[in-house]
PDB file of N, CA and C in Angstrom:
ATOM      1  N   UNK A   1     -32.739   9.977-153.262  1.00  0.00           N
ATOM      2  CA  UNK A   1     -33.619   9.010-152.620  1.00  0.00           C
ATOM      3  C   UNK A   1     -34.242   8.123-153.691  1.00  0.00           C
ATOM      4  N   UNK A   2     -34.108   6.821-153.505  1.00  0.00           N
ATOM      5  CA  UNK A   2     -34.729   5.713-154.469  1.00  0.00           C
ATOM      6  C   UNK A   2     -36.095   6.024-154.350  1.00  0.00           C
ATOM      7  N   UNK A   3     -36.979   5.793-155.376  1.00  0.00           N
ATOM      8  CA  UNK A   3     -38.260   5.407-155.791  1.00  0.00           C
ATOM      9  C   UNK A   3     -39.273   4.419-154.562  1.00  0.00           C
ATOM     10  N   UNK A   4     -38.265   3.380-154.400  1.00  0.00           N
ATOM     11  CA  UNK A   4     -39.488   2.726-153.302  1.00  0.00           C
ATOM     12  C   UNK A   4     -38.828   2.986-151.767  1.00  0.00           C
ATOM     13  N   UNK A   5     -37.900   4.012-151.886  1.00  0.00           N
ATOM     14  CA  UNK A   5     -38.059   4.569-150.402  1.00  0.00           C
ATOM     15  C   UNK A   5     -38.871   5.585-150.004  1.00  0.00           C
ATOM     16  N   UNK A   6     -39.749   5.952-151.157  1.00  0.00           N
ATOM     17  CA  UNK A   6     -40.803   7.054-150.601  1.00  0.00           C
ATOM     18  C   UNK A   6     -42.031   6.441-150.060  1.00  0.00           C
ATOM     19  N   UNK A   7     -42.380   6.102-150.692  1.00  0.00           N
ATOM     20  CA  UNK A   7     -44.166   5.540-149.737  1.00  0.00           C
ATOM     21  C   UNK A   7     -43.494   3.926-148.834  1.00  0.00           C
ATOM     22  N   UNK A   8     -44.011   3.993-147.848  1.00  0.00           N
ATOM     23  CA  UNK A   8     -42.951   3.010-147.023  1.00  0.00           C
ATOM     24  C   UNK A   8     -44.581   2.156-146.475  1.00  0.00           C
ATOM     25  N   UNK A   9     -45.862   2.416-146.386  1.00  0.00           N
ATOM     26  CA  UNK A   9     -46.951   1.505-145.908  1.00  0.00           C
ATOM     27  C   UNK A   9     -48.646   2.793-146.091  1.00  0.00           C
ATOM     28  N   UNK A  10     -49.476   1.840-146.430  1.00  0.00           N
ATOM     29  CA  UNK A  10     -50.408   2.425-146.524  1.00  0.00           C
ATOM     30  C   UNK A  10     -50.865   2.730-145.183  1.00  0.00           C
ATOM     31  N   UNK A  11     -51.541   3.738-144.443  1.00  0.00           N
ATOM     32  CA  UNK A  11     -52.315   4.017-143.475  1.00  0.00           C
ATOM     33  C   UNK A  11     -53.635   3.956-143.340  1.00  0.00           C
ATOM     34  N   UNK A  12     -53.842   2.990-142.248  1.00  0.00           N
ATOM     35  CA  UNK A  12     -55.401   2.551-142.406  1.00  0.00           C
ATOM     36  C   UNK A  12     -56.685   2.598-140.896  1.00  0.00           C
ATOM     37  N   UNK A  13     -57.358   3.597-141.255  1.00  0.00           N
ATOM     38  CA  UNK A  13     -58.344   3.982-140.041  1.00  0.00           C
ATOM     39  C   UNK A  13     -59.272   4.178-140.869  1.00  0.00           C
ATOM     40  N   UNK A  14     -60.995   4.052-139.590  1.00  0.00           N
ATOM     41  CA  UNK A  14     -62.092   4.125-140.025  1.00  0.00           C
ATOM     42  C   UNK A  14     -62.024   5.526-140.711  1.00  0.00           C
ATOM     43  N   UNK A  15     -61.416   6.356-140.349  1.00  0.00           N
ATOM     44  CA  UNK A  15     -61.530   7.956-140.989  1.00  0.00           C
ATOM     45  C   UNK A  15     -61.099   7.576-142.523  1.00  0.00           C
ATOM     46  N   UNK A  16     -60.008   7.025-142.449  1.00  0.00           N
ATOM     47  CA  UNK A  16     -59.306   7.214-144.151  1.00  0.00           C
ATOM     48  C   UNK A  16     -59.700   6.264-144.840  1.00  0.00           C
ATOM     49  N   UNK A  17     -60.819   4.812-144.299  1.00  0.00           N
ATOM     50  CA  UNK A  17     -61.408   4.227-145.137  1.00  0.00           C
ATOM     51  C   UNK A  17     -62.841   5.043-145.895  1.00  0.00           C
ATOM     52  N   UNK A  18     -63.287   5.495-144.844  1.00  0.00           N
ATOM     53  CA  UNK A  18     -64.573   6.338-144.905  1.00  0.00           C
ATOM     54  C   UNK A  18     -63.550   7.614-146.328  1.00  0.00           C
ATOM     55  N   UNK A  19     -62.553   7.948-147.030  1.00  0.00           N
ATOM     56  CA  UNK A  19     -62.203   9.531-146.997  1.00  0.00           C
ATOM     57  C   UNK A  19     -61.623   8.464-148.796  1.00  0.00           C
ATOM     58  N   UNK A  20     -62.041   7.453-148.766  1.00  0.00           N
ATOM     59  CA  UNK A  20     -61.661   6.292-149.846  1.00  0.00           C
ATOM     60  C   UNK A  20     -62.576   6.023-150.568  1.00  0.00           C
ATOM     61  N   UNK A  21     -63.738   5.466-149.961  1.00  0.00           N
ATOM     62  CA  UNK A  21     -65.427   5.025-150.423  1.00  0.00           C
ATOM     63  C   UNK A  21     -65.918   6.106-150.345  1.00  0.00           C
ATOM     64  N   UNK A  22     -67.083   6.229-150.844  1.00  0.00           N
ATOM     65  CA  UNK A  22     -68.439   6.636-151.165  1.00  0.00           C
ATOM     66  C   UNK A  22     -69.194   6.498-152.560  1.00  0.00           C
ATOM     67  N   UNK A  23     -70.139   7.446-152.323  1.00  0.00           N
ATOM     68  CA  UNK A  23     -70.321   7.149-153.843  1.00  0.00           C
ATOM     69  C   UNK A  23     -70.055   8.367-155.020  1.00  0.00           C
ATOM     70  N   UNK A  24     -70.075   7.994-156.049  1.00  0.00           N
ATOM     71  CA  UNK A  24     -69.153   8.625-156.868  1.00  0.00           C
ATOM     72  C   UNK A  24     -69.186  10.063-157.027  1.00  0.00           C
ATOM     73  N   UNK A  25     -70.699  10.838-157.005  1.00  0.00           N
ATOM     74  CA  UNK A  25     -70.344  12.674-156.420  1.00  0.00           C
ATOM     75  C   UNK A  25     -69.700  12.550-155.179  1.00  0.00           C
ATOM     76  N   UNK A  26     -69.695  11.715-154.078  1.00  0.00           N
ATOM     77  CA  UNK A  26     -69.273  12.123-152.484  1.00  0.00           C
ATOM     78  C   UNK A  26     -67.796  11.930-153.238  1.00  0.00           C
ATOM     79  N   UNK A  27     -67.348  10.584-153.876  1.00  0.00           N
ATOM     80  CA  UNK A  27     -66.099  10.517-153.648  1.00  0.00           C
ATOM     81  C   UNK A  27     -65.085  11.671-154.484  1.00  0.00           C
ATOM     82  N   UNK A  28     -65.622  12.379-155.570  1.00  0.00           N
ATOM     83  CA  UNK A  28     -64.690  13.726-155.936  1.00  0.00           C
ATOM     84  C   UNK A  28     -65.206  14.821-155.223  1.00  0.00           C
ATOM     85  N   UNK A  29     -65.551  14.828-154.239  1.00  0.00           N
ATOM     86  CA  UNK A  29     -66.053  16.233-153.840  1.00  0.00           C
ATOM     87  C   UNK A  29     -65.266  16.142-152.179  1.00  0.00           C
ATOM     88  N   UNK A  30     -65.321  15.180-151.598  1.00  0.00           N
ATOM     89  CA  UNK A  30     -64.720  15.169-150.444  1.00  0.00           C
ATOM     90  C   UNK A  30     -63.689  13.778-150.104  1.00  0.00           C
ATOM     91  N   UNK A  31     -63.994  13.020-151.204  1.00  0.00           N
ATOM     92  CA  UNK A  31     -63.505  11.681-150.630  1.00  0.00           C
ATOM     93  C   UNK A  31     -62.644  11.728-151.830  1.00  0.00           C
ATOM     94  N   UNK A  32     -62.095   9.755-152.337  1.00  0.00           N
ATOM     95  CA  UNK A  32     -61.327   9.658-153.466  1.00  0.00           C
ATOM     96  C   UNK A  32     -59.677  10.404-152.821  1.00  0.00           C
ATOM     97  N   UNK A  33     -59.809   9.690-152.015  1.00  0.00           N
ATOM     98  CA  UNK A  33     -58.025  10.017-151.137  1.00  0.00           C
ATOM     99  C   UNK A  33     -57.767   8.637-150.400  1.00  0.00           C
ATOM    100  N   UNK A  34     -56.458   8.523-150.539  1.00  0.00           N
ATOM    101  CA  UNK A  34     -56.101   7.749-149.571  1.00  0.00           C
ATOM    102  C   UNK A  34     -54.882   7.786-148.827  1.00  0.00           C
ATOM    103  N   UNK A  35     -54.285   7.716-147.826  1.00  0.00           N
ATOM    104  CA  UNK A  35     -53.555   7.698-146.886  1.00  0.00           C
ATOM    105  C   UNK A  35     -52.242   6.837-147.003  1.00  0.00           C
ATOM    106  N   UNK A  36     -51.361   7.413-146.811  1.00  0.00           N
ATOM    107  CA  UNK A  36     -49.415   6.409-146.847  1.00  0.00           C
ATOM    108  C   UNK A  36     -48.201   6.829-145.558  1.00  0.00           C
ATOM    109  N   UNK A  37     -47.767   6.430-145.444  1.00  0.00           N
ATOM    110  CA  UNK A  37     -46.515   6.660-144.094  1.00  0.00           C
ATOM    111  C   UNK A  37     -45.942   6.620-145.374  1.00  0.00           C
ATOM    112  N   UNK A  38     -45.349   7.867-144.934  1.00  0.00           N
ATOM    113  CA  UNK A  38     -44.025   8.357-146.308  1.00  0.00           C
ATOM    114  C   UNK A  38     -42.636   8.807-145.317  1.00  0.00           C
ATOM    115  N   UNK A  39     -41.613   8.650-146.485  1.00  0.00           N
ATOM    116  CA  UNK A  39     -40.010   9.176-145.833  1.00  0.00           C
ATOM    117  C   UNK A  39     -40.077  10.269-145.417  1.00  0.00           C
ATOM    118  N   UNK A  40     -39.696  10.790-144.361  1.00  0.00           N
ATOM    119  CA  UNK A  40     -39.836  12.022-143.560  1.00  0.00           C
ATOM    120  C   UNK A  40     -38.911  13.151-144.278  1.00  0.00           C
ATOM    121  N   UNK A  41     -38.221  12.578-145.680  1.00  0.00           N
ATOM    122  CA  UNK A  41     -36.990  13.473-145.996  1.00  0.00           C
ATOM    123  C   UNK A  41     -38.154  13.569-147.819  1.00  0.00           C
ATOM    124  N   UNK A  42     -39.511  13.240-147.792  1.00  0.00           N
ATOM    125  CA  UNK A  42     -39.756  13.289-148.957  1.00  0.00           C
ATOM    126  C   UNK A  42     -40.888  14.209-149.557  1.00  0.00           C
ATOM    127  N   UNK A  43     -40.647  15.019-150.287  1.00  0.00           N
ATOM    128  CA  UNK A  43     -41.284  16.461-150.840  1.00  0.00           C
ATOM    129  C   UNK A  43     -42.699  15.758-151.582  1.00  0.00           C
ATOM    130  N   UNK A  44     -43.220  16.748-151.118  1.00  0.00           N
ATOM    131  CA  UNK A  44     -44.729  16.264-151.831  1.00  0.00           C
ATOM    132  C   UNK A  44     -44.727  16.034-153.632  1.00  0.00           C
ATOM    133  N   UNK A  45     -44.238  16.872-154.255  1.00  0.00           N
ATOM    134  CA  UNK A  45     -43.749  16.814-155.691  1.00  0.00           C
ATOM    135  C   UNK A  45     -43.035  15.332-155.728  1.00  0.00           C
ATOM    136  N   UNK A  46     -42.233  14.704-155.066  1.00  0.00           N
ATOM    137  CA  UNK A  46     -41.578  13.247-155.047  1.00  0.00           C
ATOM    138  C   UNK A  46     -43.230  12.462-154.911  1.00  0.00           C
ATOM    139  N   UNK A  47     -43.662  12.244-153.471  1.00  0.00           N
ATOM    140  CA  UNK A  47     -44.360  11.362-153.287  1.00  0.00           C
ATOM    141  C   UNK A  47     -45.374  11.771-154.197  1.00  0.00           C
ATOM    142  N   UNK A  48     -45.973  12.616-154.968  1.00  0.00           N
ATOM    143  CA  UNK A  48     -47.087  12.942-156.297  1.00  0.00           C
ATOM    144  C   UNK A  48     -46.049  11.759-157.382  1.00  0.00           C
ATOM    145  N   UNK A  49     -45.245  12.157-157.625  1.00  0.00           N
ATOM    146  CA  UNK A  49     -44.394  11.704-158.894  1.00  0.00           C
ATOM    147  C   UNK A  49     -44.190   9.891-158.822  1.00  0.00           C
ATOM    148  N   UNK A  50     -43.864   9.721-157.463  1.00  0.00           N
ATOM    149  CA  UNK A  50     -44.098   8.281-157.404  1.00  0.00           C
ATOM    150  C   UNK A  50     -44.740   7.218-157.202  1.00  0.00           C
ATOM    151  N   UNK A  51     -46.267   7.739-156.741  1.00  0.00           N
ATOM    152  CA  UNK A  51     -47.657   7.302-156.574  1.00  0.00           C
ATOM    153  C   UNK A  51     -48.092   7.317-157.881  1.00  0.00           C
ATOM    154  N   UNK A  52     -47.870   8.493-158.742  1.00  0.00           N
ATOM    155  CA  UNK A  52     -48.104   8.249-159.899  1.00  0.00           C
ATOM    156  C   UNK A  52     -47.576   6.948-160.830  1.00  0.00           C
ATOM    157  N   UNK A  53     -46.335   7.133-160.885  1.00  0.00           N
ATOM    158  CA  UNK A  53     -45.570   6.161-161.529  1.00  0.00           C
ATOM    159  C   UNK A  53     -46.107   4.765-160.997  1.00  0.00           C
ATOM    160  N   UNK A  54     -45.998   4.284-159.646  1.00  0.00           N
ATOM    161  CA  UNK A  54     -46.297   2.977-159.168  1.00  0.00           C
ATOM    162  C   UNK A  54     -47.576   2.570-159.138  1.00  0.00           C
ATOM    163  N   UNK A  55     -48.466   3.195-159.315  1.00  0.00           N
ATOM    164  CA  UNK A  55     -50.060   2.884-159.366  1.00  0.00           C
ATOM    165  C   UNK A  55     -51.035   3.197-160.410  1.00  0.00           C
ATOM    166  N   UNK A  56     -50.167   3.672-161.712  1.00  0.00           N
ATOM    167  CA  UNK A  56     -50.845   4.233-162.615  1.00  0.00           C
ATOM    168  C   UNK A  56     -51.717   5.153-162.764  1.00  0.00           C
ATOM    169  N   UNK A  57     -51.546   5.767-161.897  1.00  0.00           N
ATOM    170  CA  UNK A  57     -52.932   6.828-162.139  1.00  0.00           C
ATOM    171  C   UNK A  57     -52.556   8.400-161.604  1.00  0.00           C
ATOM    172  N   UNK A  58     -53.326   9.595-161.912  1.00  0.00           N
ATOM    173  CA  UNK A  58     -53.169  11.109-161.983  1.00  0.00           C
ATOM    174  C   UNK A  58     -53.331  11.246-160.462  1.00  0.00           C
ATOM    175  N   UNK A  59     -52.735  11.890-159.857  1.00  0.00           N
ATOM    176  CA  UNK A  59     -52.626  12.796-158.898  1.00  0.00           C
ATOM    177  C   UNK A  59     -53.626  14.198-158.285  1.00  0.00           C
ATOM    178  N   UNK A  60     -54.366  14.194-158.124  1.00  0.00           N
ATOM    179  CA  UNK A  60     -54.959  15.787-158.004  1.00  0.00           C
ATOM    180  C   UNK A  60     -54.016  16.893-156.708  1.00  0.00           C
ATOM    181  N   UNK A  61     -53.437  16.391-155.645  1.00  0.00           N
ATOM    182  CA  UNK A  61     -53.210  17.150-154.462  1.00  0.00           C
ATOM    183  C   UNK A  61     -52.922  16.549-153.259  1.00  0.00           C
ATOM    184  N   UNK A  62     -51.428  16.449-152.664  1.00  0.00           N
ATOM    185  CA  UNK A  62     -51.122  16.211-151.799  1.00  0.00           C
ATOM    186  C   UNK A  62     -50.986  16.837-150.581  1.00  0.00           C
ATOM    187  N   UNK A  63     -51.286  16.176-149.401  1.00  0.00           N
ATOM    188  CA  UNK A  63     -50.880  17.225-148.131  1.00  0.00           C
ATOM    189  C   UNK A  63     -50.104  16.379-147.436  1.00  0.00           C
ATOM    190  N   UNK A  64     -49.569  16.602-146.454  1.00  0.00           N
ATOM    191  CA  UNK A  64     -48.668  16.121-145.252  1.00  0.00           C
ATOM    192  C   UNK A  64     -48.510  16.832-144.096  1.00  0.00           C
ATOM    193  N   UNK A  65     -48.432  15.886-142.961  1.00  0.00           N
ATOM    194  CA  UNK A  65     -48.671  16.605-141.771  1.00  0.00           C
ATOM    195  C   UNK A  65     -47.885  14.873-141.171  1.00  0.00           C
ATOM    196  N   UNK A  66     -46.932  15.279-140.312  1.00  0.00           N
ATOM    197  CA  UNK A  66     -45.979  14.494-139.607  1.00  0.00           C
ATOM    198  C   UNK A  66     -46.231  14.742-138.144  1.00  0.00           C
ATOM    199  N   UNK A  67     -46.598  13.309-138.006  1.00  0.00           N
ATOM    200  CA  UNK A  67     -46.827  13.173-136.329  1.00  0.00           C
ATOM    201  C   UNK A  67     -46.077  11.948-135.638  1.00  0.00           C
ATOM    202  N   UNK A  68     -46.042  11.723-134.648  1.00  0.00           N
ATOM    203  CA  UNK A  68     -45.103  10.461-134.005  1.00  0.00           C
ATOM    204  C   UNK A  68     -44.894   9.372-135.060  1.00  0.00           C
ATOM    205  N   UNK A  69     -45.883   9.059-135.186  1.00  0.00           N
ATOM    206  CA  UNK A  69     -45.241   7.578-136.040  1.00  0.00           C
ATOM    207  C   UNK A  69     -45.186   8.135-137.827  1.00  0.00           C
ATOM    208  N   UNK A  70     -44.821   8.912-138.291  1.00  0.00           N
ATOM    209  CA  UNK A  70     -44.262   9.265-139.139  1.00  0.00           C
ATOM    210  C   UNK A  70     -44.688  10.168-139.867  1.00  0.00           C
ATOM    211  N   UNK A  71     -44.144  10.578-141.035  1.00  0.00           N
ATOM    212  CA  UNK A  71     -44.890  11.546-142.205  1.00  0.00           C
ATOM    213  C   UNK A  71     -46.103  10.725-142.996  1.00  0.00           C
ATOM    214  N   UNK A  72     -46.752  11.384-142.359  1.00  0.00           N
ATOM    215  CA  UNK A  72     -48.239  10.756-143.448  1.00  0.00           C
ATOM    216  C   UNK A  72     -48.482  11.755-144.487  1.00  0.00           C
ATOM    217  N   UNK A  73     -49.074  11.222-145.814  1.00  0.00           N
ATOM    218  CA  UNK A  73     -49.347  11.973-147.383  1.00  0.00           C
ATOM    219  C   UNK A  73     -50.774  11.552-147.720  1.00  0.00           C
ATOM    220  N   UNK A  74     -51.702  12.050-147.380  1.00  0.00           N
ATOM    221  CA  UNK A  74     -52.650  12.448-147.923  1.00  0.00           C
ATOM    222  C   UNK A  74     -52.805  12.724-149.478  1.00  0.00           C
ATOM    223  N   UNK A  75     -53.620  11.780-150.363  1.00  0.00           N
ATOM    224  CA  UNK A  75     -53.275  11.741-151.972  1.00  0.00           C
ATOM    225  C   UNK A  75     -54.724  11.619-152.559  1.00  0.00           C
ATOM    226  N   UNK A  76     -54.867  12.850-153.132  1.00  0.00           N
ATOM    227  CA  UNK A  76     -56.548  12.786-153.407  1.00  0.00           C
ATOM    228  C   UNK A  76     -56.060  12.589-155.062  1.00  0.00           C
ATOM    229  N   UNK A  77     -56.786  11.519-155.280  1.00  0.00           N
ATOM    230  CA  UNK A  77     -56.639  10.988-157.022  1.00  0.00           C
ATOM    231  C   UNK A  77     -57.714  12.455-157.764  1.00  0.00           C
ATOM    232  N   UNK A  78     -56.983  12.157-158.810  1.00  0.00           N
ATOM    233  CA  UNK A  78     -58.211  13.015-160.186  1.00  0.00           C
ATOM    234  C   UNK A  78     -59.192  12.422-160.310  1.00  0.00           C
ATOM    235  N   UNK A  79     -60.170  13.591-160.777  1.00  0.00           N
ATOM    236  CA  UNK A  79     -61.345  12.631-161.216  1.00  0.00           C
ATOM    237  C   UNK A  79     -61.124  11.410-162.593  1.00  0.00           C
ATOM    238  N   UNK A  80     -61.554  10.770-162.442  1.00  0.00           N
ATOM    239  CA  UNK A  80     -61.687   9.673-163.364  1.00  0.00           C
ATOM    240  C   UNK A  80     -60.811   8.235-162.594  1.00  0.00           C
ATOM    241  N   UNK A  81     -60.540   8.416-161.591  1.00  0.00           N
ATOM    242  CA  UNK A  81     -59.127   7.651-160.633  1.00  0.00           C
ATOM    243  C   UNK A  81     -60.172   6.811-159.432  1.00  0.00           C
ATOM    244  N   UNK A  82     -59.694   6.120-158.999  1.00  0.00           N
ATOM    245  CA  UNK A  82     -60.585   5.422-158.064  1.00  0.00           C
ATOM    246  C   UNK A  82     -59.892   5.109-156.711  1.00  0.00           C
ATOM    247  N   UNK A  83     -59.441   5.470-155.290  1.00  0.00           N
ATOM    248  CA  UNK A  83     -59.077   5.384-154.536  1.00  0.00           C
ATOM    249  C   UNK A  83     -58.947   3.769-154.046  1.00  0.00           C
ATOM    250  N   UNK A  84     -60.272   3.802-153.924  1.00  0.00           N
ATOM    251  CA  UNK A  84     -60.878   2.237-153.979  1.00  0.00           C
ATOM    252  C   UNK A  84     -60.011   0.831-154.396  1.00  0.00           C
ATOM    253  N   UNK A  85     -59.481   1.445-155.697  1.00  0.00           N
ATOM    254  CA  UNK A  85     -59.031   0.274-156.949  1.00  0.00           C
ATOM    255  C   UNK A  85     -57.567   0.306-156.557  1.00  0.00           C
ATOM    256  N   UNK A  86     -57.227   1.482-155.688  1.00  0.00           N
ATOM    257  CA  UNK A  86     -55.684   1.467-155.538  1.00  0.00           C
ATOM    258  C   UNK A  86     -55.591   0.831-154.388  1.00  0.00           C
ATOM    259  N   UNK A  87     -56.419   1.248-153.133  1.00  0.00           N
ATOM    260  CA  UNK A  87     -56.466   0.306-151.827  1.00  0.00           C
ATOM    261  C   UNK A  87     -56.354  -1.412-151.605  1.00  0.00           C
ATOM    262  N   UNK A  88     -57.535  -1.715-153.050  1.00  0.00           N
ATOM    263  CA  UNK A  88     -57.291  -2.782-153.064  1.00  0.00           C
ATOM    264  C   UNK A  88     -56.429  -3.455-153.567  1.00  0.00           C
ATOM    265  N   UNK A  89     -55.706  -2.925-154.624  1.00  0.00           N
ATOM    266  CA  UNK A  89     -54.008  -3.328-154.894  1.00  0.00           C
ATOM    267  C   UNK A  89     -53.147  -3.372-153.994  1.00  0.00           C
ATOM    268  N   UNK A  90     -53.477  -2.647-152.964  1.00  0.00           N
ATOM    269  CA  UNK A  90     -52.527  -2.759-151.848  1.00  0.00           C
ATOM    270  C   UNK A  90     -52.487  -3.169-151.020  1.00  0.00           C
ATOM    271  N   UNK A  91     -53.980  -4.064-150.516  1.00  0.00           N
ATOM    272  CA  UNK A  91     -54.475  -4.335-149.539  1.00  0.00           C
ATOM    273  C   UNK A  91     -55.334  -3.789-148.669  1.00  0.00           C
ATOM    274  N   UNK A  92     -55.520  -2.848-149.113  1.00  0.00           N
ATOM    275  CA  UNK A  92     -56.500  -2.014-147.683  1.00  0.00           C
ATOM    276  C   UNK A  92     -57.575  -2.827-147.861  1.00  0.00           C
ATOM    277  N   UNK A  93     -58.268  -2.771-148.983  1.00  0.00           N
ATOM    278  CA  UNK A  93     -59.562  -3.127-148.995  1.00  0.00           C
ATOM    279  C   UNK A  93     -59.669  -4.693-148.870  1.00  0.00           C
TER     280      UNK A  93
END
């Protein structure tokens, strides 16, 4: 599987904007994540490895949970990483 067939669109709700912002104890303690529609054929170790690579920044812990409209990846950055700074590279923000 190619590189930019893993993360295919960011996912965007009041929950996962709220799970993005706060302030900086809220955001490593519960927040400092953000949300992607990923390839349904793609291992969390892939989508860690290529979020990394394409956005520059450390990884702390992925989850996934696949529902109708696709595999969503849950990607909580390391501390020192800013959820925020990646959203807005991408557009969320």
């Amino acid at each position: 599987m190619k590189q930019s067939d893993v993360l295919i669109r960011p996912y965007v709700t009041e929950k996962s904007m709220n799970h993005m912002s706060g302030t900086p104890t809220q955001a490593y303690k519960d927040g400092n994540r953000i949300e992607f529609i990923v390839n349904r054929n793609a291992s969390k170790q892939q989508i860690k490895t290529v979020f990394e690579e394409r956005f520059e920044v450390k990884v702390d812990k992925v989850w996934v949970r696949i529902q109708k409209d696709g595999k969503h990846a849950i990607i909580k950055l390391a501390e020192g990483y800013s959820a925020e700074d990646v959203g807005s590279r991408v557009g969320v923000i």
